[in-house]
PDB file of N, CA and C in Angstrom:
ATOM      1  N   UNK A   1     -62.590  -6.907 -22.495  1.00  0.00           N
ATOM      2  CA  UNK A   1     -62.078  -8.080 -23.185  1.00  0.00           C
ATOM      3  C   UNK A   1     -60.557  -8.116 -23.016  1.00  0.00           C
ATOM      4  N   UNK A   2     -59.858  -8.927 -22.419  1.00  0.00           N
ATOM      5  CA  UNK A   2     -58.646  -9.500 -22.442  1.00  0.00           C
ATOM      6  C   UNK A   2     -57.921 -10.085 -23.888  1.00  0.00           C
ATOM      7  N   UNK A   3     -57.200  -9.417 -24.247  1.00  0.00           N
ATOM      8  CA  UNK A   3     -56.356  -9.726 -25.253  1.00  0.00           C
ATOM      9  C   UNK A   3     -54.854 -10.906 -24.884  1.00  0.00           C
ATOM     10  N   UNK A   4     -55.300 -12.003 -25.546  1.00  0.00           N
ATOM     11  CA  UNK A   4     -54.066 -13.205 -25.099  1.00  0.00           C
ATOM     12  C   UNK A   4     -52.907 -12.841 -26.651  1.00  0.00           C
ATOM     13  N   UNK A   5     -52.108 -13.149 -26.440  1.00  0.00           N
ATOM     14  CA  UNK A   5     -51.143 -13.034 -27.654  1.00  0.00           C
ATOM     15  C   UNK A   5     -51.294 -14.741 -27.935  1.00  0.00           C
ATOM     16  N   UNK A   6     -50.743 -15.177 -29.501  1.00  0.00           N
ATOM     17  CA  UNK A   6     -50.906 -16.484 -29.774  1.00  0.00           C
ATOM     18  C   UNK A   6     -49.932 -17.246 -29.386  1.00  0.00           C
ATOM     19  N   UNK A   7     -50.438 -18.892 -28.716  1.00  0.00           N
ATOM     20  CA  UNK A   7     -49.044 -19.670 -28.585  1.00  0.00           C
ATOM     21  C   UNK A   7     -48.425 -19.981 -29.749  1.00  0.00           C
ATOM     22  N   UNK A   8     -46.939 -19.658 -29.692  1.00  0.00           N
ATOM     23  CA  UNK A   8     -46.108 -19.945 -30.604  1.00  0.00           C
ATOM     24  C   UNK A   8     -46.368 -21.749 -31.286  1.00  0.00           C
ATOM     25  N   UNK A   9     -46.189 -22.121 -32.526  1.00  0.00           N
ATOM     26  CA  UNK A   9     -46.384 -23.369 -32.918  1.00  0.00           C
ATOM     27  C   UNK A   9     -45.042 -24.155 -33.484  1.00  0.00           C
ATOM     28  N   UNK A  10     -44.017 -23.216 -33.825  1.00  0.00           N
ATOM     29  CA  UNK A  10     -42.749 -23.671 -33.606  1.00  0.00           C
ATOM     30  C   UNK A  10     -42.221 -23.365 -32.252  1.00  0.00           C
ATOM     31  N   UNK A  11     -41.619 -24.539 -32.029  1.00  0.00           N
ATOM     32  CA  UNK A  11     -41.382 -24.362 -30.300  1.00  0.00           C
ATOM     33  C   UNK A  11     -39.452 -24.872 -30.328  1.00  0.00           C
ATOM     34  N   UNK A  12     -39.063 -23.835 -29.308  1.00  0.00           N
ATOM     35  CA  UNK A  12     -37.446 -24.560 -29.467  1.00  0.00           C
ATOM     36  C   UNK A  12     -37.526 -25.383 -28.449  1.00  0.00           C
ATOM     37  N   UNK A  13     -35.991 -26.162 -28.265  1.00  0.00           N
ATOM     38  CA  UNK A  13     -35.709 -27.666 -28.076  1.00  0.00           C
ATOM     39  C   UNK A  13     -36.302 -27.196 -26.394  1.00  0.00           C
ATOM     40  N   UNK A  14     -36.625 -26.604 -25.379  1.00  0.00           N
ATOM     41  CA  UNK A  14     -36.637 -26.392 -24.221  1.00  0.00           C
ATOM     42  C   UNK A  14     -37.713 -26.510 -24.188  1.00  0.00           C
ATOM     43  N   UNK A  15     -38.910 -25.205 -25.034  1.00  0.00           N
ATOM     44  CA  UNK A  15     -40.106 -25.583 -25.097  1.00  0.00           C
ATOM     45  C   UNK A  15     -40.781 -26.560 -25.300  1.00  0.00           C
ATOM     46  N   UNK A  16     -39.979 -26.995 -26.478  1.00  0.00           N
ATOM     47  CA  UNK A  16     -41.048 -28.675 -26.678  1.00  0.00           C
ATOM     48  C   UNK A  16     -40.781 -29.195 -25.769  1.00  0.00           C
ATOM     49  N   UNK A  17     -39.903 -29.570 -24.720  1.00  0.00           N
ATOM     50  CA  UNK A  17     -39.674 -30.147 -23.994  1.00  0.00           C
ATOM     51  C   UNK A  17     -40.826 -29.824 -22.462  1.00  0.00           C
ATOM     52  N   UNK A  18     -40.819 -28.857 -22.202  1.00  0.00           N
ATOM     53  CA  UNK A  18     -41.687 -28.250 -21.741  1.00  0.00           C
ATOM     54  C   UNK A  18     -43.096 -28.613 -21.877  1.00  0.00           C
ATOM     55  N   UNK A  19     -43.194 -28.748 -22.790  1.00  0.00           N
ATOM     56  CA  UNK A  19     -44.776 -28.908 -23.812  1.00  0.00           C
ATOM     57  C   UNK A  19     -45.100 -30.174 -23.785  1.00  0.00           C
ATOM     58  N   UNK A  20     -43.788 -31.076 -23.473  1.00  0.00           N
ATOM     59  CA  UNK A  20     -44.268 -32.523 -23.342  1.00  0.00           C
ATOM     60  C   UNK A  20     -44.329 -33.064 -22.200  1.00  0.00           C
ATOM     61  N   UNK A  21     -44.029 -32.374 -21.228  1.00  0.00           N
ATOM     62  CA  UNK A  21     -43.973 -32.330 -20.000  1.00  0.00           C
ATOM     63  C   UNK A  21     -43.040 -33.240 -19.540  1.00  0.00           C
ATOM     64  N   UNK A  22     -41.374 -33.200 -19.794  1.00  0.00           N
ATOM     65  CA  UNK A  22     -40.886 -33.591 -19.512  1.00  0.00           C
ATOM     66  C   UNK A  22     -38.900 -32.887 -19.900  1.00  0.00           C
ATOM     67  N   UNK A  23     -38.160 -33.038 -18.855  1.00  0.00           N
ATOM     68  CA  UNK A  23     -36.473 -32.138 -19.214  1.00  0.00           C
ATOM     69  C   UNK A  23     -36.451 -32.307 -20.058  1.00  0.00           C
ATOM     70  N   UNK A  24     -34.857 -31.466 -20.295  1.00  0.00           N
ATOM     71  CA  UNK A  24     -34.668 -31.556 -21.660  1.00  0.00           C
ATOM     72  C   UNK A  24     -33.866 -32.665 -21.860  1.00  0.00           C
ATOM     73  N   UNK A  25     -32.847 -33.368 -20.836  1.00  0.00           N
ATOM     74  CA  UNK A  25     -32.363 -34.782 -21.300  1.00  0.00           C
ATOM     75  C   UNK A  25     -33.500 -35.700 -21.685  1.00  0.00           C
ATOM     76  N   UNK A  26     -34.523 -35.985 -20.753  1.00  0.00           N
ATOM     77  CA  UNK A  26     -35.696 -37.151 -21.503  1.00  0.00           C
ATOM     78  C   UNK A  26     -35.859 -36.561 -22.613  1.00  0.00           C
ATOM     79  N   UNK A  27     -36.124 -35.586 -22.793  1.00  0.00           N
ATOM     80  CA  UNK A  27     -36.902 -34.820 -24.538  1.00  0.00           C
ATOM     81  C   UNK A  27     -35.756 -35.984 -25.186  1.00  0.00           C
ATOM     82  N   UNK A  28     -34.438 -35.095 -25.293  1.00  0.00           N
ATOM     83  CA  UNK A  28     -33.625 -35.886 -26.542  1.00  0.00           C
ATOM     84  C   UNK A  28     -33.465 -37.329 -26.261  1.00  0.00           C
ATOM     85  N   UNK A  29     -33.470 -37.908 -25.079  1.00  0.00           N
ATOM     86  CA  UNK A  29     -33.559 -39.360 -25.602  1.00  0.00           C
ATOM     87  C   UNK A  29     -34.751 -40.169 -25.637  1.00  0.00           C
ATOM     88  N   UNK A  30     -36.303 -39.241 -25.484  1.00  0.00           N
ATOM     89  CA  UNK A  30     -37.309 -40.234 -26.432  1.00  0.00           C
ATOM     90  C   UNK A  30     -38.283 -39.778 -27.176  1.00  0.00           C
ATOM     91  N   UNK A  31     -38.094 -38.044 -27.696  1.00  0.00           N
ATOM     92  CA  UNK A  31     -38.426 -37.781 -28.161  1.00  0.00           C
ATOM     93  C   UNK A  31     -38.254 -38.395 -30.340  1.00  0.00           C
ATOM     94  N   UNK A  32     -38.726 -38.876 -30.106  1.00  0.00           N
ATOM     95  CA  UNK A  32     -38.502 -38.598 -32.219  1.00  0.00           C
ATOM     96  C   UNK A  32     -38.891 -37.896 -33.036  1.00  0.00           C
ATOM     97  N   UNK A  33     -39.931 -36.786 -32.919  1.00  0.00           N
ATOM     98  CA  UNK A  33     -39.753 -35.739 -33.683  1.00  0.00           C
ATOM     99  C   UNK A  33     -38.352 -35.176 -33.788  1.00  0.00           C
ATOM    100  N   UNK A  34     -38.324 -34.523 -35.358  1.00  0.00           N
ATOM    101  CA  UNK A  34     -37.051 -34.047 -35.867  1.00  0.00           C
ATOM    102  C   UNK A  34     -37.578 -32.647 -35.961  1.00  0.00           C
ATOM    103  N   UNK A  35     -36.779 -31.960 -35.608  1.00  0.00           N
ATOM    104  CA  UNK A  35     -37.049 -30.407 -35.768  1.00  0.00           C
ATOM    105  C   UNK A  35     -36.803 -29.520 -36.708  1.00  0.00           C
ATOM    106  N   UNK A  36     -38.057 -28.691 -37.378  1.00  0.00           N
ATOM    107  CA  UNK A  36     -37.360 -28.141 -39.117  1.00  0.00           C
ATOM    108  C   UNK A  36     -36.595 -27.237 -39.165  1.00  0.00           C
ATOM    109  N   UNK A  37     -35.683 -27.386 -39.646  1.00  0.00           N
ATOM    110  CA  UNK A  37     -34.613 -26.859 -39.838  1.00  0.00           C
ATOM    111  C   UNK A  37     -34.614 -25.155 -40.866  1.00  0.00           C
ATOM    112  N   UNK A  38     -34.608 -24.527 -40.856  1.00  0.00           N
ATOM    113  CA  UNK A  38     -34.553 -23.335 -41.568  1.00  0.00           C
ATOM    114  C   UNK A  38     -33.370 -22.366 -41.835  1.00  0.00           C
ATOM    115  N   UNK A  39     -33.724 -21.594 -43.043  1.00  0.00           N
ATOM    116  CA  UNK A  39     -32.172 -21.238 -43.154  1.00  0.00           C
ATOM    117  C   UNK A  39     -31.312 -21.106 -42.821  1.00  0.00           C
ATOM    118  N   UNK A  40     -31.556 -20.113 -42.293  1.00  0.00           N
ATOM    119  CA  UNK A  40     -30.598 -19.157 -41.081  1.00  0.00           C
ATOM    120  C   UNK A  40     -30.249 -20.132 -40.278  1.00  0.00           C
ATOM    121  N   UNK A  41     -30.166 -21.388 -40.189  1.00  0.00           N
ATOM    122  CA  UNK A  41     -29.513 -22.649 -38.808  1.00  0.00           C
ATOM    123  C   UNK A  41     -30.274 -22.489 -38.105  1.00  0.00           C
ATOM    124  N   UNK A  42     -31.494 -21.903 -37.736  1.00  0.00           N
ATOM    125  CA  UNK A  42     -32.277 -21.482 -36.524  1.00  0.00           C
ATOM    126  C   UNK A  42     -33.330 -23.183 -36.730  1.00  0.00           C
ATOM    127  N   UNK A  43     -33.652 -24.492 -36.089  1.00  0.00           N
ATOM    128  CA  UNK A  43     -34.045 -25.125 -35.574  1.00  0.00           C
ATOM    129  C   UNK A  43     -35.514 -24.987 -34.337  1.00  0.00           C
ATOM    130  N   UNK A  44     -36.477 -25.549 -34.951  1.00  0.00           N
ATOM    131  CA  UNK A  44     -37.878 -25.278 -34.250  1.00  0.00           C
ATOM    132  C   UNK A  44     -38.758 -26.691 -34.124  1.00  0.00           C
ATOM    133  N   UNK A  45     -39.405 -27.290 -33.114  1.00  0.00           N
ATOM    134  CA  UNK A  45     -40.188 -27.836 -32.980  1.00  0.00           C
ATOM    135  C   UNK A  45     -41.787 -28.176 -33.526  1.00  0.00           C
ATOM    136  N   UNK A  46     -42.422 -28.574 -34.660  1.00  0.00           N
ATOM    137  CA  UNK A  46     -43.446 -28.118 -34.631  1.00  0.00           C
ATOM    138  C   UNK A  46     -44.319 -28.830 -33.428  1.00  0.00           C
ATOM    139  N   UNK A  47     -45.407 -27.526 -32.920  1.00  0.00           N
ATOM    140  CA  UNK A  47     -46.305 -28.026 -31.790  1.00  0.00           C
ATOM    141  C   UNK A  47     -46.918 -29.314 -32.639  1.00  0.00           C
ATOM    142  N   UNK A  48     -47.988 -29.284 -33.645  1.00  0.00           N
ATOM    143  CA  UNK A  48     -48.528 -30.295 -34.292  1.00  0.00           C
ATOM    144  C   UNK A  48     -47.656 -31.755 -34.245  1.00  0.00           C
ATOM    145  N   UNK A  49     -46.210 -31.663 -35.123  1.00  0.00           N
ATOM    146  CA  UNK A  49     -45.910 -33.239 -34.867  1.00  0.00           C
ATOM    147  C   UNK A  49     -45.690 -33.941 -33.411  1.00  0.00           C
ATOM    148  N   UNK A  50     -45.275 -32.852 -32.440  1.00  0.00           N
ATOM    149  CA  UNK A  50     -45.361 -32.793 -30.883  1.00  0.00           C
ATOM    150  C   UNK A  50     -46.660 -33.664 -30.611  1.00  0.00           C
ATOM    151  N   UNK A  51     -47.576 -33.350 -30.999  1.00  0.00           N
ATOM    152  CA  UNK A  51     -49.080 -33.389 -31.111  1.00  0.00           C
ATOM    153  C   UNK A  51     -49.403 -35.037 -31.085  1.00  0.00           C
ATOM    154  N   UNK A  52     -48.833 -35.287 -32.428  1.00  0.00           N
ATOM    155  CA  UNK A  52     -49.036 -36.084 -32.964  1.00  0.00           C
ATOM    156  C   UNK A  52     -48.281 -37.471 -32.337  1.00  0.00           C
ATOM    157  N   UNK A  53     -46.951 -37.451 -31.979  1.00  0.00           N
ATOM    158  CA  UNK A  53     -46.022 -38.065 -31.542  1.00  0.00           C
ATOM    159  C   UNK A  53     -47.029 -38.682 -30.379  1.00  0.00           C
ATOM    160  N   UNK A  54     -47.152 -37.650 -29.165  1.00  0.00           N
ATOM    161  CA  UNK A  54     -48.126 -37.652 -28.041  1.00  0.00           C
ATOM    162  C   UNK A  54     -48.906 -38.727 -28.238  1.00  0.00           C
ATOM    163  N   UNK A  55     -50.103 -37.995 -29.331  1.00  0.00           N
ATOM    164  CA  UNK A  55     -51.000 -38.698 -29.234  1.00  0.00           C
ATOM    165  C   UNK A  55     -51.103 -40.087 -29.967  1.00  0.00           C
ATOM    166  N   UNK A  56     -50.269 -40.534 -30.308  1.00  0.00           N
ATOM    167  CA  UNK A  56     -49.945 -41.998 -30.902  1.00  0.00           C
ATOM    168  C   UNK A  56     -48.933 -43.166 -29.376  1.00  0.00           C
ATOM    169  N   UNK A  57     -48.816 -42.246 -28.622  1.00  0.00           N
ATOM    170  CA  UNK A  57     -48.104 -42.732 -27.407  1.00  0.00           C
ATOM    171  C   UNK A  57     -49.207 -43.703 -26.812  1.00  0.00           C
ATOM    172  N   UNK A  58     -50.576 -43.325 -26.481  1.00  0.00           N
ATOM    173  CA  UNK A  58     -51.441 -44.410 -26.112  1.00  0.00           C
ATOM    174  C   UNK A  58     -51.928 -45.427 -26.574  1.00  0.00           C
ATOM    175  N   UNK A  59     -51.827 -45.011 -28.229  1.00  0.00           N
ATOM    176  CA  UNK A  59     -52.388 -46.355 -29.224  1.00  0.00           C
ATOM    177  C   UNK A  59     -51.332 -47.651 -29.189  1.00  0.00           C
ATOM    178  N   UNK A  60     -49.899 -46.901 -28.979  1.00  0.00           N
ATOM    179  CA  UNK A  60     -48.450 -48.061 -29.099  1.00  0.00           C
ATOM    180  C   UNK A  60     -48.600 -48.708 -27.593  1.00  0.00           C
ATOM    181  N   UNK A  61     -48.925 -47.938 -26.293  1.00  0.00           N
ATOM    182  CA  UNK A  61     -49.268 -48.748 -25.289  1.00  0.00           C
ATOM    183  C   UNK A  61     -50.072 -50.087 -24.856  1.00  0.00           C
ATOM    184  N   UNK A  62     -51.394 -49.243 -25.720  1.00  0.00           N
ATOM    185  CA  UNK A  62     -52.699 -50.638 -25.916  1.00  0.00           C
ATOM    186  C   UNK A  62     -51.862 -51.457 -26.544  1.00  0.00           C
ATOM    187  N   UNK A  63     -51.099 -51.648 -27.746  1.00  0.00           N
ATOM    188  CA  UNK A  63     -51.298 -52.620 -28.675  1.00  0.00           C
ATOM    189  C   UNK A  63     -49.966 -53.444 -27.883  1.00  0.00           C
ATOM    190  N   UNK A  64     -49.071 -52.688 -27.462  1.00  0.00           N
ATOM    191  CA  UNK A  64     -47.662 -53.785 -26.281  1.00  0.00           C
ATOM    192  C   UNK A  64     -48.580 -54.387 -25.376  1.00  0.00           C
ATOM    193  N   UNK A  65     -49.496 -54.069 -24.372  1.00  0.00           N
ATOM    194  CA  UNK A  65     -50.524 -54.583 -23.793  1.00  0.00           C
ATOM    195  C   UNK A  65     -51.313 -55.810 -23.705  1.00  0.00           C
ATOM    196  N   UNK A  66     -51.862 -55.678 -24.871  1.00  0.00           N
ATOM    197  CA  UNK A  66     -52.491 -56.087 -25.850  1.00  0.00           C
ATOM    198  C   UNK A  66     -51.833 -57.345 -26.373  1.00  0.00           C
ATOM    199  N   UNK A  67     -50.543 -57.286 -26.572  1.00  0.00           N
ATOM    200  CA  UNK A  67     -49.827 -58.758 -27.312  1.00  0.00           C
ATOM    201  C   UNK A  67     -49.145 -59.134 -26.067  1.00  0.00           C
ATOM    202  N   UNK A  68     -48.902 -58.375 -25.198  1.00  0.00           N
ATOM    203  CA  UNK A  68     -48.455 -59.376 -23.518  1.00  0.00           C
ATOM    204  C   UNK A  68     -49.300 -60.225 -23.169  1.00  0.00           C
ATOM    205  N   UNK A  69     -50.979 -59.851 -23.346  1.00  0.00           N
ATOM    206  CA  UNK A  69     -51.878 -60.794 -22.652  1.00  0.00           C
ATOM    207  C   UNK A  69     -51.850 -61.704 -23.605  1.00  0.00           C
ATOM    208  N   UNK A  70     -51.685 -61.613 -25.043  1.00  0.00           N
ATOM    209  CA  UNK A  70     -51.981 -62.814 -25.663  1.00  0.00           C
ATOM    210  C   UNK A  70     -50.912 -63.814 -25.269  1.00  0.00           C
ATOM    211  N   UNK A  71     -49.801 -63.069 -25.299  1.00  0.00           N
ATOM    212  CA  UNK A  71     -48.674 -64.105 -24.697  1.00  0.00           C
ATOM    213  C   UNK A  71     -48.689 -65.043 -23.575  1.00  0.00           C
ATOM    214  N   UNK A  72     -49.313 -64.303 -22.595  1.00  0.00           N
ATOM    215  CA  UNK A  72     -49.800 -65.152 -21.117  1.00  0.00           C
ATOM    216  C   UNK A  72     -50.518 -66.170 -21.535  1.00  0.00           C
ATOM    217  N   UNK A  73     -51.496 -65.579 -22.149  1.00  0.00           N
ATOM    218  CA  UNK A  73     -52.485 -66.900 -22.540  1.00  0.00           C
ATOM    219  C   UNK A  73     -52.191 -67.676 -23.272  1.00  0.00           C
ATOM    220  N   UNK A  74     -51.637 -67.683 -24.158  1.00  0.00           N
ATOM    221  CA  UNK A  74     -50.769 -69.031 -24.814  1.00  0.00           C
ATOM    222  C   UNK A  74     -50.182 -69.731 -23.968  1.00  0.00           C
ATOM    223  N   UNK A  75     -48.960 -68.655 -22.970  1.00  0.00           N
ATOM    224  CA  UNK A  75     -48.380 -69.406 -22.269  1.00  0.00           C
ATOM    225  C   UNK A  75     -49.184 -70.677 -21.284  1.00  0.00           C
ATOM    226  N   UNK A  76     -50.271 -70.030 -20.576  1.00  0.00           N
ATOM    227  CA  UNK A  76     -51.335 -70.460 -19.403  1.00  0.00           C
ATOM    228  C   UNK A  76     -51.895 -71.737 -20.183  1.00  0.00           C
ATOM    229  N   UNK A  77     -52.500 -71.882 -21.285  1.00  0.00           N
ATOM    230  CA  UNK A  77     -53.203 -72.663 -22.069  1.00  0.00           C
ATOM    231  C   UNK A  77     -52.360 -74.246 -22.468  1.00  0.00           C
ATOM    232  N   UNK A  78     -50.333 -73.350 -22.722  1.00  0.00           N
ATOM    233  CA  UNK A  78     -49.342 -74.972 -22.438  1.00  0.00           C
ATOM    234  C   UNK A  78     -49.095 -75.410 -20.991  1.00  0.00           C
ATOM    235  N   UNK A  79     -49.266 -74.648 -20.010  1.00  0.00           N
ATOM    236  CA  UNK A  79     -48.983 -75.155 -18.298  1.00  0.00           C
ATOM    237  C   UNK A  79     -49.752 -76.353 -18.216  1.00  0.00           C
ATOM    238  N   UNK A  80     -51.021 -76.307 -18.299  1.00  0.00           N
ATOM    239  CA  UNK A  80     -51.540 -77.634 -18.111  1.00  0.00           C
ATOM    240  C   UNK A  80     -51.754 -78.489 -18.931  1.00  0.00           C
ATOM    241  N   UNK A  81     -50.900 -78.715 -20.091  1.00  0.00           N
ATOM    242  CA  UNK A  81     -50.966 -79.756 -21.158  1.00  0.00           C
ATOM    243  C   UNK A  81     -49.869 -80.418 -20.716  1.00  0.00           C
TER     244      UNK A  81
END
C-alpha cells in the first residue's frame, strides 16, 4: 500500500494560482476570492472557495449567453418590421 500525504486546503497565492490553472498575474486580476488572513500575517487560499469561485464560472457563462441570444432575437424580430 502506497502512502500519499494530504493535499494541503489552504493554498498560497502561487498555489491557488496553480490550482486554477492559470499565472500568477491572471490569478490577481480575476481571481475574487479573498484570502484568510491569520495572525501571524501569514495569508492562505482556501481550496473550497477556489472551488466554488470555479465552479460558478460556468453557470455566469450560460446565463451572459443566454441574454445575448435573447438580445439577437429581439433585435431579428425589429429588422423586418
Amino acid at each position: 500500500m502506497t502512502r500519499r500525504d494530504p493535499e494541503p486546503r489552504m493554498l498560497t497565492q502561487a498555489q491557488a494560482a496553480d490550482y486554477c490553472g492559470m499565472g500568477i498575474k491572471a490569478f490577481k486580476s480575476l481571481c475574487p476570492v479573498v484570502p484568510t488572513q491569520f495572525r501571524d500575517g501569514l495569508s492562505r487560499y482556501d481550496r473550497c472557495r477556489l472551488d466554488d469561485w470555479l465552479d460558478g464560472l460556468g453557470s455566469e457563462h450560460a446565463e451572459i449567453v443566454a441574454v445575448d441570444w435573447v438580445a439577437k432575437l429581439g433585435a431579428s424580430s425589429r429588422v423586418g418590421k
